[in-house]
N, C-alpha and C. Protein backbone atom coordinates (compact mmCIF):
# COMPACT_ATOMS: atom_id res chain seq x y z
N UNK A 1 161.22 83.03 151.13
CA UNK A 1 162.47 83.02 151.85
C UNK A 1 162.47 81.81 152.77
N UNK A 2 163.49 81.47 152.98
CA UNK A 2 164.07 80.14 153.64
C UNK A 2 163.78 80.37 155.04
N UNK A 3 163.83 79.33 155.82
CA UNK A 3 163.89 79.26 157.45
C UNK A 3 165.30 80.13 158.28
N UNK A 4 165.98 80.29 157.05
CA UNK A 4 167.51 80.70 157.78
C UNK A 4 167.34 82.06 156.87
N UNK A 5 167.93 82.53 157.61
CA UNK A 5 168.23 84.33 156.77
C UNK A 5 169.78 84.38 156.74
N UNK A 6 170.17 83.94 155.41
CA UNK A 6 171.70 83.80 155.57
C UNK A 6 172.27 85.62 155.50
N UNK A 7 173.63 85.40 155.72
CA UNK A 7 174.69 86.68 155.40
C UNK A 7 174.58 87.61 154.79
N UNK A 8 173.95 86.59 153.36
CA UNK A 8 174.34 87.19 151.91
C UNK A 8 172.58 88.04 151.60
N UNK A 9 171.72 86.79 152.28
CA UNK A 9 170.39 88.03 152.13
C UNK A 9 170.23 89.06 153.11
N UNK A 10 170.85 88.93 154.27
CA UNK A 10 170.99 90.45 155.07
C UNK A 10 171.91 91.84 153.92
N UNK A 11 173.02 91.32 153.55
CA UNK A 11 173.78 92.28 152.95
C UNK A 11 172.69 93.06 151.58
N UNK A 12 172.31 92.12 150.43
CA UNK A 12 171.49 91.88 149.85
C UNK A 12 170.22 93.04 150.15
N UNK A 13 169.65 92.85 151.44
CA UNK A 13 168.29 94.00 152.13
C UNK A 13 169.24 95.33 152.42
N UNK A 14 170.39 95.07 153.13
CA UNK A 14 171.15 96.56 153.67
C UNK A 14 171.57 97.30 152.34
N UNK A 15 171.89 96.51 151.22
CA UNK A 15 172.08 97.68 149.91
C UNK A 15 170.73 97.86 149.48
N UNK A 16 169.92 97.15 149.56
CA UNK A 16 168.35 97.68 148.96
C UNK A 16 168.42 98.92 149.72
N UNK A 17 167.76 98.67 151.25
CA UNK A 17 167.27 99.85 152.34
C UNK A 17 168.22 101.10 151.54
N UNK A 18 169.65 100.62 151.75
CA UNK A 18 170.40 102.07 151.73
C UNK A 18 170.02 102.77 150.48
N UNK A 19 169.74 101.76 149.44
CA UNK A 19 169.46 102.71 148.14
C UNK A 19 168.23 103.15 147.61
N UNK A 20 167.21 103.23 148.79
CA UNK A 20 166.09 104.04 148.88
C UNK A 20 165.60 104.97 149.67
N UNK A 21 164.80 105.28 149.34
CA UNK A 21 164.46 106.91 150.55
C UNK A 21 163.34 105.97 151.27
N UNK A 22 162.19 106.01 152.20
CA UNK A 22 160.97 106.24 152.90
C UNK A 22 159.97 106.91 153.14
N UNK A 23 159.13 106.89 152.84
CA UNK A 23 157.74 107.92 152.95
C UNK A 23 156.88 107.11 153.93
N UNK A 24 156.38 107.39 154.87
CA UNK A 24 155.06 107.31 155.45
C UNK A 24 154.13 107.95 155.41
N UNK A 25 152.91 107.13 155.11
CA UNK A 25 151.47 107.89 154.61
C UNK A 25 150.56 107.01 155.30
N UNK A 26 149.58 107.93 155.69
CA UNK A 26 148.72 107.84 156.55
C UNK A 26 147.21 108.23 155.25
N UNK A 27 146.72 107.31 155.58
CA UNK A 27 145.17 107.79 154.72
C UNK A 27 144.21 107.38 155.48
N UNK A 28 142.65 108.58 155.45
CA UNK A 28 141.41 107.49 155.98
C UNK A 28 141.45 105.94 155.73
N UNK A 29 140.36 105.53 157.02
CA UNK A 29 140.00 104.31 157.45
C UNK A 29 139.03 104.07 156.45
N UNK A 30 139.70 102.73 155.49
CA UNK A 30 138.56 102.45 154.20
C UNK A 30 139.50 102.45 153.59
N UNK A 31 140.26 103.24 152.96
CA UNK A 31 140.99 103.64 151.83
C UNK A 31 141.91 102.59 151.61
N UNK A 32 142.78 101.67 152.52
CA UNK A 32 143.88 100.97 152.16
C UNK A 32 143.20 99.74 151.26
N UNK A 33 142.02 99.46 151.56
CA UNK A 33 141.70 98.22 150.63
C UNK A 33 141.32 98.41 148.99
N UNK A 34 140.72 99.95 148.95
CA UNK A 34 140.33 100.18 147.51
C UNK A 34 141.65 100.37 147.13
N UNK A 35 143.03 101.42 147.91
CA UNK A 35 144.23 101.36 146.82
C UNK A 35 144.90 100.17 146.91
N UNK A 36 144.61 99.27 147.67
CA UNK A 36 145.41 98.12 147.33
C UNK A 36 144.70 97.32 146.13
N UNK A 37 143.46 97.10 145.87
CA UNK A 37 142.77 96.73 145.01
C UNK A 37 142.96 97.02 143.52
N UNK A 38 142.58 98.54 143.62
CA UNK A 38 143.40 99.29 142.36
C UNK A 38 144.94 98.90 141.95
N UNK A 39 145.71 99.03 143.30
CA UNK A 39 147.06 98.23 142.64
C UNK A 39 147.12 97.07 141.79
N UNK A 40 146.63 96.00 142.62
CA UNK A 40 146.54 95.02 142.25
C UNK A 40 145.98 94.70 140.60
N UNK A 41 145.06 95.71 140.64
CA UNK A 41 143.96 95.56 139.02
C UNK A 41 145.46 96.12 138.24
N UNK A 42 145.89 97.28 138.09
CA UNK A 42 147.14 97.52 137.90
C UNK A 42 148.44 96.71 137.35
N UNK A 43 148.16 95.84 137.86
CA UNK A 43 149.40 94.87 138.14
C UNK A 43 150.99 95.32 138.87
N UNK A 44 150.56 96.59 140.20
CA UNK A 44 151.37 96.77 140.71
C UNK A 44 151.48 96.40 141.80
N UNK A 45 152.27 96.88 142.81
CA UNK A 45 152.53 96.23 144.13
C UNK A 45 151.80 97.57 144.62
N UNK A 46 151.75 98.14 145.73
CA UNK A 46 151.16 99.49 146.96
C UNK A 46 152.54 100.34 146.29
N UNK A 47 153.72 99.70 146.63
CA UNK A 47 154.57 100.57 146.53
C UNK A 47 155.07 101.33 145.17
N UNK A 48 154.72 100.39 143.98
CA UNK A 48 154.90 100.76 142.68
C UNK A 48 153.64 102.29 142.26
N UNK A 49 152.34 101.54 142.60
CA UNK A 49 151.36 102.35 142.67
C UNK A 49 151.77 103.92 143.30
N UNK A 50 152.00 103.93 144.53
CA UNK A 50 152.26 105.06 145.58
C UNK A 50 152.99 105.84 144.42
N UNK A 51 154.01 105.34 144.32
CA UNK A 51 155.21 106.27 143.46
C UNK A 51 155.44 106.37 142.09
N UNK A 52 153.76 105.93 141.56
CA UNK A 52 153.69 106.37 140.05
C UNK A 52 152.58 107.39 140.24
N UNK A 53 151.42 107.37 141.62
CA UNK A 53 150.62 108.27 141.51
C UNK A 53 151.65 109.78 142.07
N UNK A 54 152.52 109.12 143.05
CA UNK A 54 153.37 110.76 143.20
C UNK A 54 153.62 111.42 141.82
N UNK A 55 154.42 110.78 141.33
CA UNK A 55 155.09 111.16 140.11
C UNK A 55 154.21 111.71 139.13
N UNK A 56 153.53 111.21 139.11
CA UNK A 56 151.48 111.46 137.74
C UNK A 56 151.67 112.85 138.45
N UNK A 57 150.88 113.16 139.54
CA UNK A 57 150.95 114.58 140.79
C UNK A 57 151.67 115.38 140.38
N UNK A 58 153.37 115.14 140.34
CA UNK A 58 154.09 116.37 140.58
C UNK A 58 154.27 116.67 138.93
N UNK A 59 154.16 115.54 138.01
CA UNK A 59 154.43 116.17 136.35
C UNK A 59 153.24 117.18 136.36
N UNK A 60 151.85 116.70 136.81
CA UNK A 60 150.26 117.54 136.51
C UNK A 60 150.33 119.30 137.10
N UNK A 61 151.20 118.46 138.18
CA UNK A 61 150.62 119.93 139.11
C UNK A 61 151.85 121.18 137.99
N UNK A 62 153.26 120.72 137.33
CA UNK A 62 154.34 121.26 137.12
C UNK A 62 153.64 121.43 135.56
N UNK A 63 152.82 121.19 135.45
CA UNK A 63 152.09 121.44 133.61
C UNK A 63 152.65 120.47 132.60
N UNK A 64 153.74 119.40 133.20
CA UNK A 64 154.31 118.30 132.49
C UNK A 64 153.64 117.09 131.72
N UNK A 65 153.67 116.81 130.87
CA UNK A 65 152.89 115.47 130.79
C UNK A 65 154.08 114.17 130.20
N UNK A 66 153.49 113.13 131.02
CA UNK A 66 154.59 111.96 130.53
C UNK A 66 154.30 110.84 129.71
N UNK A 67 155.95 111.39 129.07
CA UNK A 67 155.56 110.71 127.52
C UNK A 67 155.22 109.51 127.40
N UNK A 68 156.91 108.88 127.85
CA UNK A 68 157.60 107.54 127.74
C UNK A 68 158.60 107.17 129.55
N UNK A 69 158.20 106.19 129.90
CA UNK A 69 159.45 105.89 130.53
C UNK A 69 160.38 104.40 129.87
N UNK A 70 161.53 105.33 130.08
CA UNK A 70 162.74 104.71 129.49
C UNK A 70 163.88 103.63 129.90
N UNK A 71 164.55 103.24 129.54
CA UNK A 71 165.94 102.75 130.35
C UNK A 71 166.89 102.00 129.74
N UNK A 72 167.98 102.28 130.14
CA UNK A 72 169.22 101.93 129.20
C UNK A 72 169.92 100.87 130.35
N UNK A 73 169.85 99.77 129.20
CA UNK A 73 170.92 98.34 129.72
C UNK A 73 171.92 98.74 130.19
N UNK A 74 172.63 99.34 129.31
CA UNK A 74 174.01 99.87 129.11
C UNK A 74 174.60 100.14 130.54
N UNK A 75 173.85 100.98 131.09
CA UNK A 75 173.83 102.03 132.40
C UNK A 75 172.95 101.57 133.76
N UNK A 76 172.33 100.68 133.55
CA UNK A 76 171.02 100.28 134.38
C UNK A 76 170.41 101.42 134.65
N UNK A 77 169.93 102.83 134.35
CA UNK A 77 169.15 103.56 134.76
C UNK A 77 167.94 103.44 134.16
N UNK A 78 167.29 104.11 134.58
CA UNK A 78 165.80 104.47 133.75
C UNK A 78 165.53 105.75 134.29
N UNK A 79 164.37 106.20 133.40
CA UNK A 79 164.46 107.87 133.59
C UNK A 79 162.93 108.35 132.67
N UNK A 80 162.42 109.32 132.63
CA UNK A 80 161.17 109.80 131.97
C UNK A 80 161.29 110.83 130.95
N UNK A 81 160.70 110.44 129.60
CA UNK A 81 160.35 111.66 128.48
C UNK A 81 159.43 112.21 129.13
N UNK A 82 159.16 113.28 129.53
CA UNK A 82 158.26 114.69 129.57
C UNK A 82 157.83 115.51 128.56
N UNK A 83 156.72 115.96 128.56
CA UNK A 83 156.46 117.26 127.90
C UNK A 83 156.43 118.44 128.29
N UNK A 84 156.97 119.63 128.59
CA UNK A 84 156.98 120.55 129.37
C UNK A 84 155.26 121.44 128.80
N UNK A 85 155.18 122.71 130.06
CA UNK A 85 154.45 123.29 129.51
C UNK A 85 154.92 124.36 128.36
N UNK A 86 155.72 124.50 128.03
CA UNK A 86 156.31 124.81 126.46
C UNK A 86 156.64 124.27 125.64
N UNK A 87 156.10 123.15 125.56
CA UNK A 87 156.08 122.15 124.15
C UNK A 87 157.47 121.59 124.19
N UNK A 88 158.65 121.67 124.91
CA UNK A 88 160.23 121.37 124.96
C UNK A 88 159.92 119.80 125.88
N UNK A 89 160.38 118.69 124.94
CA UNK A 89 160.89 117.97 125.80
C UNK A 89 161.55 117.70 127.40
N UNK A 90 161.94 117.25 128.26
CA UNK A 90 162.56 116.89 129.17
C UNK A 90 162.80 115.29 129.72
N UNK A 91 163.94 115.01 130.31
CA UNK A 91 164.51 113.71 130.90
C UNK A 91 164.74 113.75 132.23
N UNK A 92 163.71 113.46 132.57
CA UNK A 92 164.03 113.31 134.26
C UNK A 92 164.36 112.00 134.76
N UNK A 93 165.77 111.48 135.16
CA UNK A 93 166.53 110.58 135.76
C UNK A 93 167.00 110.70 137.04
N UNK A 94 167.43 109.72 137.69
CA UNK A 94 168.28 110.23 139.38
C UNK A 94 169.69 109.54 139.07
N UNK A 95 170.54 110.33 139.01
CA UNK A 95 171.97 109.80 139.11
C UNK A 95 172.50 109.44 141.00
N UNK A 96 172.87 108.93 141.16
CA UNK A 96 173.92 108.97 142.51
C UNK A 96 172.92 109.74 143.51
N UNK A 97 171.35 108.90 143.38
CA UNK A 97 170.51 109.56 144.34
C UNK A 97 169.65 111.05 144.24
N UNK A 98 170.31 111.67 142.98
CA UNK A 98 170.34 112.94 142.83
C UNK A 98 169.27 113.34 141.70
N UNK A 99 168.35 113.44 141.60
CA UNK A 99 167.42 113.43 140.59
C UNK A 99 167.34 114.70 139.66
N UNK A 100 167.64 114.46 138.35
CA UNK A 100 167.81 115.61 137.24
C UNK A 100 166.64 115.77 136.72
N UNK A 101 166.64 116.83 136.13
CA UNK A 101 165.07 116.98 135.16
C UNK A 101 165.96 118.49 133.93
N UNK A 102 165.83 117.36 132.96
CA UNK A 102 167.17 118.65 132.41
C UNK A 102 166.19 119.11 130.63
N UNK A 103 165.73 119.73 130.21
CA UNK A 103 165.36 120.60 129.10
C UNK A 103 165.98 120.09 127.66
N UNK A 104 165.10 119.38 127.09
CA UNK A 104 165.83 119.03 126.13
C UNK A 104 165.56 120.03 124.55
N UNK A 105 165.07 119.32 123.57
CA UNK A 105 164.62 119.36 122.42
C UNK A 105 163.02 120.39 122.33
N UNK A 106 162.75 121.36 121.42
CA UNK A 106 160.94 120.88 121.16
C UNK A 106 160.57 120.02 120.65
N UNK A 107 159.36 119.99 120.79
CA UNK A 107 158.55 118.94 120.42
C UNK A 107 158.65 118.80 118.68
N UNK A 108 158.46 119.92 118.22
CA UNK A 108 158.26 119.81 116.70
C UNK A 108 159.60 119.48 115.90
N UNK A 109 160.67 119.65 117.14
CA UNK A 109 161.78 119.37 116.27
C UNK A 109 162.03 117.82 116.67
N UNK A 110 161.37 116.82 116.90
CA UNK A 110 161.65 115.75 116.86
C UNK A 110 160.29 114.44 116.65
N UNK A 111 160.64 114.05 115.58
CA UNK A 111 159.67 113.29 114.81
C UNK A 111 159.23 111.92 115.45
N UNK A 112 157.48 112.17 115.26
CA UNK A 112 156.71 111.38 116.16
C UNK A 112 157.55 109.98 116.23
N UNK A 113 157.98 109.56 115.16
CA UNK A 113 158.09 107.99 114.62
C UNK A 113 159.37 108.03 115.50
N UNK A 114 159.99 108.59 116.07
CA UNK A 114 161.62 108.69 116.64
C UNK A 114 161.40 108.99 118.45
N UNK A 115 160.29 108.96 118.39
CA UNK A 115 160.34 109.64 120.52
C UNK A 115 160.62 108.90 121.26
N UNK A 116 160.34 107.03 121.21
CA UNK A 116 160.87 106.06 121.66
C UNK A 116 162.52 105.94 121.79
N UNK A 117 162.98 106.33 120.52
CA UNK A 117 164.71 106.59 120.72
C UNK A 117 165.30 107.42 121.38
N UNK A 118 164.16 108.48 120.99
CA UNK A 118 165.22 109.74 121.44
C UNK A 118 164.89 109.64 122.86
N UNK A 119 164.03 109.49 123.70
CA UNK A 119 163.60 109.09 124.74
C UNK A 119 165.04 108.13 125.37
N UNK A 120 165.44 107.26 125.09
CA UNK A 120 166.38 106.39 124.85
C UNK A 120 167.84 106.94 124.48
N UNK A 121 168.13 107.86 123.88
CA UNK A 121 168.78 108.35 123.75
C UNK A 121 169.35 109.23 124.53
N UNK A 122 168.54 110.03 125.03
CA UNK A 122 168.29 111.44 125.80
C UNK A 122 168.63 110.76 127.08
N UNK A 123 168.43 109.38 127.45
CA UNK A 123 168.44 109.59 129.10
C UNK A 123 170.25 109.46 129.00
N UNK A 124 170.27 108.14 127.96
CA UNK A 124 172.05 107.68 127.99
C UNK A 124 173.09 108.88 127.58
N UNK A 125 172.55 109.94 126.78
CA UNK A 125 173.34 111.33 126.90
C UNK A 125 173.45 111.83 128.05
N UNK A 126 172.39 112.20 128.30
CA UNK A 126 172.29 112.96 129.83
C UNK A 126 173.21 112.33 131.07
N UNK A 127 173.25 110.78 131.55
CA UNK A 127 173.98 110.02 132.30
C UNK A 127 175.52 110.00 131.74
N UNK A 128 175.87 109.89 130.52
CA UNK A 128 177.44 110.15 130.28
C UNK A 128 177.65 111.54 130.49
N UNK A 129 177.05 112.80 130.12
CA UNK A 129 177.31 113.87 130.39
C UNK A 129 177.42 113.86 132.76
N UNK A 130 176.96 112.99 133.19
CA UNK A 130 176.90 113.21 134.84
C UNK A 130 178.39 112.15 134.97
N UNK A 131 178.00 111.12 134.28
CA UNK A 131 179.76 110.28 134.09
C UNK A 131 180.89 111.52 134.05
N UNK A 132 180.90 111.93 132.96
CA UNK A 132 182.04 112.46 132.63
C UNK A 132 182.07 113.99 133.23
N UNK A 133 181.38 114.42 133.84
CA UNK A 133 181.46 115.61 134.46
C UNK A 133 180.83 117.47 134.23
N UNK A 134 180.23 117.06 133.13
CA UNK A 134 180.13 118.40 132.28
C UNK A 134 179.04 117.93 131.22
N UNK A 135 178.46 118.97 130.33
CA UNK A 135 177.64 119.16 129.51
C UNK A 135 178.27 118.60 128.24
């Protein structure tokens, strides 16, 4: 960034800020250099890291496992294939801040060679169905 902080990069940070939440975390003394390290090996930033190990957490602890993450040009979203603990697919996306996790398909009814699409598929259904109002 430049010596001057123009207009357009204040406005620019005020739609970032607004279109995220905040967490503060506190960990033992020691710890920030090994997870920053690990990030880094990663090729993430602290903050990418933080909120892929949340996410790893809450699919493990919920019996989920994740498939694919996804995202459609079309829509700019992105969103996650899941495996539930009943073998049923799921698409978890955030519309308008609002984060879905909606039950799709089983597993056996959709063929290995096709999960990348339907993955792909599934999120851009799911987001026109929140477009247009209804199922």
């Amino acid at each position: 960034m430049g010596a001057i902080y123009t207009e357009a990069q204040k406005e620019a940070t005020r739609r970032y800020v607004s279109s995220t939440d905040q967490i503060r975390v506190r960990t033992d003394k020691g710890n920030l250099d090994f997870i920053k390290a690990h990030a880094e090996a990663m090729g993430e930033t602290m903050g990418e890291f933080v909120n892929r190990a949340i996410m790893e957490a809450i699919y493990r602890d919920r019996g989920e496992i994740l498939i694919e993450t996804t995202h459609s040009d079309e829509y700019d979203i992105s969103g996650r294939l899941l495996l539930s603990g009943d073998d049923h697919y799921e698409i978890d996306y955030i519309v308008d801040g609002v984060r879905k996790i909606k039950k799709l398909e089983e597993q056996k009814d959709v063929p290995s060679s096709f999960v990348s699409d339907y993955a792909w598929m599934s999120l851009e259904n799911e987001y026109e169905n929140e477009l247009l109002g209804g199922e």
